[in-house]
C-alpha atoms as a PDB file:
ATOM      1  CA  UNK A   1       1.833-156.252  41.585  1.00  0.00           C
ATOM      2  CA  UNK A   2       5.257-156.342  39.697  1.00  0.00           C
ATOM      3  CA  UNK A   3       6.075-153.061  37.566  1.00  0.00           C
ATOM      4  CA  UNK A   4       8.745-153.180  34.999  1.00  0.00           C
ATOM      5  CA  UNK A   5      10.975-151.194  34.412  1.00  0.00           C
ATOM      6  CA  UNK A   6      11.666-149.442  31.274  1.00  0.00           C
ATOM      7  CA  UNK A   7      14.573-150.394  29.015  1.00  0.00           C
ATOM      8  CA  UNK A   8      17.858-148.299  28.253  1.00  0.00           C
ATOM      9  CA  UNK A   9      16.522-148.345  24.855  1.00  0.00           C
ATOM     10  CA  UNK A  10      12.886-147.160  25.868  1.00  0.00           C
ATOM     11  CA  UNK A  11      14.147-144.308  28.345  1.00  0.00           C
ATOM     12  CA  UNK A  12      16.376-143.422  25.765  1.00  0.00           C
ATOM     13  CA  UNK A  13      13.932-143.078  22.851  1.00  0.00           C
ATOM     14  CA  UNK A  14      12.161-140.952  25.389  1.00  0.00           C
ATOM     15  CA  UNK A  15      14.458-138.543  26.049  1.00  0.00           C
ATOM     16  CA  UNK A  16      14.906-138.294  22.479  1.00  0.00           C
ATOM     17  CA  UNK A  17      11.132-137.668  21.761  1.00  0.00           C
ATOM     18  CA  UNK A  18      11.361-134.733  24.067  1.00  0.00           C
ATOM     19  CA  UNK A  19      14.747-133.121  22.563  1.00  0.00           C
ATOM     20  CA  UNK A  20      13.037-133.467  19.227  1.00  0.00           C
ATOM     21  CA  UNK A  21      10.260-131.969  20.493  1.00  0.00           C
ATOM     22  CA  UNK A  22      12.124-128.956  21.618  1.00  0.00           C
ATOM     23  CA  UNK A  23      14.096-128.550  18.797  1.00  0.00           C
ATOM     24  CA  UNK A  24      11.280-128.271  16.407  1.00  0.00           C
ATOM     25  CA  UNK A  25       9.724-125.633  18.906  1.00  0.00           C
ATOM     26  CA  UNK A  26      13.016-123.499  18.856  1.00  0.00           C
ATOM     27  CA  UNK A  27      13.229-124.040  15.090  1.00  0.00           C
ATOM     28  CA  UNK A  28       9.523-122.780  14.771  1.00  0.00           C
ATOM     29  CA  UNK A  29      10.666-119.829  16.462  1.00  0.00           C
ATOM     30  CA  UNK A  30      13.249-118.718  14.394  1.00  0.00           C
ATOM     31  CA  UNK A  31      11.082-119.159  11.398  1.00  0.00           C
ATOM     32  CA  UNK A  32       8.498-116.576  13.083  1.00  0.00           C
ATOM     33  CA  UNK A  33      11.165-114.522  13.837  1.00  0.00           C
ATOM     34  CA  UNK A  34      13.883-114.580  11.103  1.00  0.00           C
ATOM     35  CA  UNK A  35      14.852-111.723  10.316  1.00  0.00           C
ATOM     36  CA  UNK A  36      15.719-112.773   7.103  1.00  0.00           C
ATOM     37  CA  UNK A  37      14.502-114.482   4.147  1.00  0.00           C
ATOM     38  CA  UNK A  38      17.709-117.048   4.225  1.00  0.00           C
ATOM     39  CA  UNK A  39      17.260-117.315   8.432  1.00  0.00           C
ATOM     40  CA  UNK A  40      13.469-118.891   7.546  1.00  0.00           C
ATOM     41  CA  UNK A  41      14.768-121.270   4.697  1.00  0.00           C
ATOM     42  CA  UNK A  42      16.966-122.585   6.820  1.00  0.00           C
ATOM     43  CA  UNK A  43      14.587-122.593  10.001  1.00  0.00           C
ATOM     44  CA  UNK A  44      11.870-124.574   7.348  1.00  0.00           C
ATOM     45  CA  UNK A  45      14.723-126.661   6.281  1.00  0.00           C
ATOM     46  CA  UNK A  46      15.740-128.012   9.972  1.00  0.00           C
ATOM     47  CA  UNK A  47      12.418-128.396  10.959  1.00  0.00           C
ATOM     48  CA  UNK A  48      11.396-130.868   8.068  1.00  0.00           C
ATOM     49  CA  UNK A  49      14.907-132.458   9.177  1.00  0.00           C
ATOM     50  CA  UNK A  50      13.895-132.945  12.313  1.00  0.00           C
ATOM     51  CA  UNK A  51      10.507-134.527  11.506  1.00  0.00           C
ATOM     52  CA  UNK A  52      12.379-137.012   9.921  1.00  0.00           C
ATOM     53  CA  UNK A  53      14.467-138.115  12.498  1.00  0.00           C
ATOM     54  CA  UNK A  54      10.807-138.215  14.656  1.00  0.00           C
ATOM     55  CA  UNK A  55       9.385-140.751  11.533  1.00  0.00           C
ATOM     56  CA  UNK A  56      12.260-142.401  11.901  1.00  0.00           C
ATOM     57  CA  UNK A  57      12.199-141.996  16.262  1.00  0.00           C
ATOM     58  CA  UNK A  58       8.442-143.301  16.352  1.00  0.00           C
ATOM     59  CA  UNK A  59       9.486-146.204  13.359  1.00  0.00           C
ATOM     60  CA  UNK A  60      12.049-147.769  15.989  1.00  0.00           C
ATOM     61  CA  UNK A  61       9.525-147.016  19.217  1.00  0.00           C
ATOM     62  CA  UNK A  62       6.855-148.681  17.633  1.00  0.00           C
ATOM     63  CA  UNK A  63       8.371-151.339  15.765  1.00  0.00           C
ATOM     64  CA  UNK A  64       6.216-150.528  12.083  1.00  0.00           C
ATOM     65  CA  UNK A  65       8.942-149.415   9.535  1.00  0.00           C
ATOM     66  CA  UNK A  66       6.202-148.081   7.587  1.00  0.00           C
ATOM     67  CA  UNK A  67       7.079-144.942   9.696  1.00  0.00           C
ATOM     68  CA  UNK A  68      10.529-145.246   7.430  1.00  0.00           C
ATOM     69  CA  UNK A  69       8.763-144.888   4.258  1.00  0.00           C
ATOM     70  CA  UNK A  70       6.860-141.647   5.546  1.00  0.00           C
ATOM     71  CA  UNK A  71      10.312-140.560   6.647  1.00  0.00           C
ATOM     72  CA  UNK A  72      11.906-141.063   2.902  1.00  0.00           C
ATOM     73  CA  UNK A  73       9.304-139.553   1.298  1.00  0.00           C
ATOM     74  CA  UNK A  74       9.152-136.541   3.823  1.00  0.00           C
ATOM     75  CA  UNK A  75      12.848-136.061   3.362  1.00  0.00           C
ATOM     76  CA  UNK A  76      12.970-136.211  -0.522  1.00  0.00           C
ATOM     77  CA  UNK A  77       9.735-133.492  -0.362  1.00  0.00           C
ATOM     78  CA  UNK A  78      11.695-131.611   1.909  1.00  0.00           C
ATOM     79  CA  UNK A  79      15.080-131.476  -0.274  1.00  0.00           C
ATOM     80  CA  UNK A  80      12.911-130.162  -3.185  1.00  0.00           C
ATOM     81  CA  UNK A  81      11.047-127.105  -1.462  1.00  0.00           C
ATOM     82  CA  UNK A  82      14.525-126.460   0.129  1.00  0.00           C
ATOM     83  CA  UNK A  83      15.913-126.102  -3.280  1.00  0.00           C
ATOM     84  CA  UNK A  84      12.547-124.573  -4.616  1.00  0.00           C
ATOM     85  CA  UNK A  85      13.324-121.837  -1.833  1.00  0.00           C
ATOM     86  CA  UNK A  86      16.836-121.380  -2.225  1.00  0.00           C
ATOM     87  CA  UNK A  87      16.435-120.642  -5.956  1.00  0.00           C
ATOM     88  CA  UNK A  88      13.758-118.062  -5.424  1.00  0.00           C
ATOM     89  CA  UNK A  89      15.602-116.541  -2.349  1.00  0.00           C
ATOM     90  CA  UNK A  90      18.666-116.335  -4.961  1.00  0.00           C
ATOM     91  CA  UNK A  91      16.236-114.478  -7.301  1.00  0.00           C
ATOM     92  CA  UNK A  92      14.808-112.037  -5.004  1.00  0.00           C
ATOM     93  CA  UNK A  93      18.617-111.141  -4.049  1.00  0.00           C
ATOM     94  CA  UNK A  94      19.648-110.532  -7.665  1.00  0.00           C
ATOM     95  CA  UNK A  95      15.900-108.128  -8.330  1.00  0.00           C
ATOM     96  CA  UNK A  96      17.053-106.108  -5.506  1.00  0.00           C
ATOM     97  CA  UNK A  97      20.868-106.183  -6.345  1.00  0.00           C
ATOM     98  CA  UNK A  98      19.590-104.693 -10.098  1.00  0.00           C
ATOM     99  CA  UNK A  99      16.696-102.703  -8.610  1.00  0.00           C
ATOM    100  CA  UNK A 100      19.513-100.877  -6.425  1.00  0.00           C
ATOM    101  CA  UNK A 101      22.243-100.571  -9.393  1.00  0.00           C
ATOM    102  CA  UNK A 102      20.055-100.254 -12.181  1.00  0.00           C
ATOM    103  CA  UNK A 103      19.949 -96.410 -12.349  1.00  0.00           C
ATOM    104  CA  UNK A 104      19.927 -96.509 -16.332  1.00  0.00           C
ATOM    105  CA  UNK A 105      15.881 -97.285 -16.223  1.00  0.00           C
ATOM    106  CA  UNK A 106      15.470 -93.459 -15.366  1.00  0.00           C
ATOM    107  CA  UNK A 107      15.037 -90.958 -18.129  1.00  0.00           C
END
């Protein structure tokens, strides 16, 4: 019985399943662990990045560029909740920036 072999192009899709794979995990870990509010924007923004590039991975593996459609739409989502969160991380800054100045409120 003859086995192929796999392909440069198959071993090397592979390999990057697996580093995607582990960057998402590490990711996911610094969005449990922040410490800050920016640190987990960030984290939430790489990690929608990088599922992406796996829609985009699994589109060449399999050979369906419907997988590149789910990647565009996935990306523009992601740009919007990235800017969603930015703006209200902004916000929450400036509250605490006035809460912290702002003596004049008290009598």
């Amino acid at each position: 019985m003859m086995t192929e072999e796999p392909t440069f192009l198959e071993l090397a899709i592979d390999i990057a399943f697996l580093l995607l794979l582990a960057a998402i995990a590490l990711a996911f870990l610094r969005l449990v662990r922040g410490p800050s509010l920016p640190d987990r924007v960030v984290a939430l923004d790489l990690i929608t990045i990088l599922a992406v590039a796996y829609c985009a991975l699994f589109a060449i593996s399999s050979g369906h560029s419907a997988f590149l459609d789910v990647a565009i739409a996935l990306a523009l989502v992601a740009f919007l909740a990235t800017v969603a969160l930015a703006r209200f991380a902004e916000r929450r800054m400036q509250q605490a920036a006035m809460d912290t100045d702002g003596s004049e409120n008290e009598p």
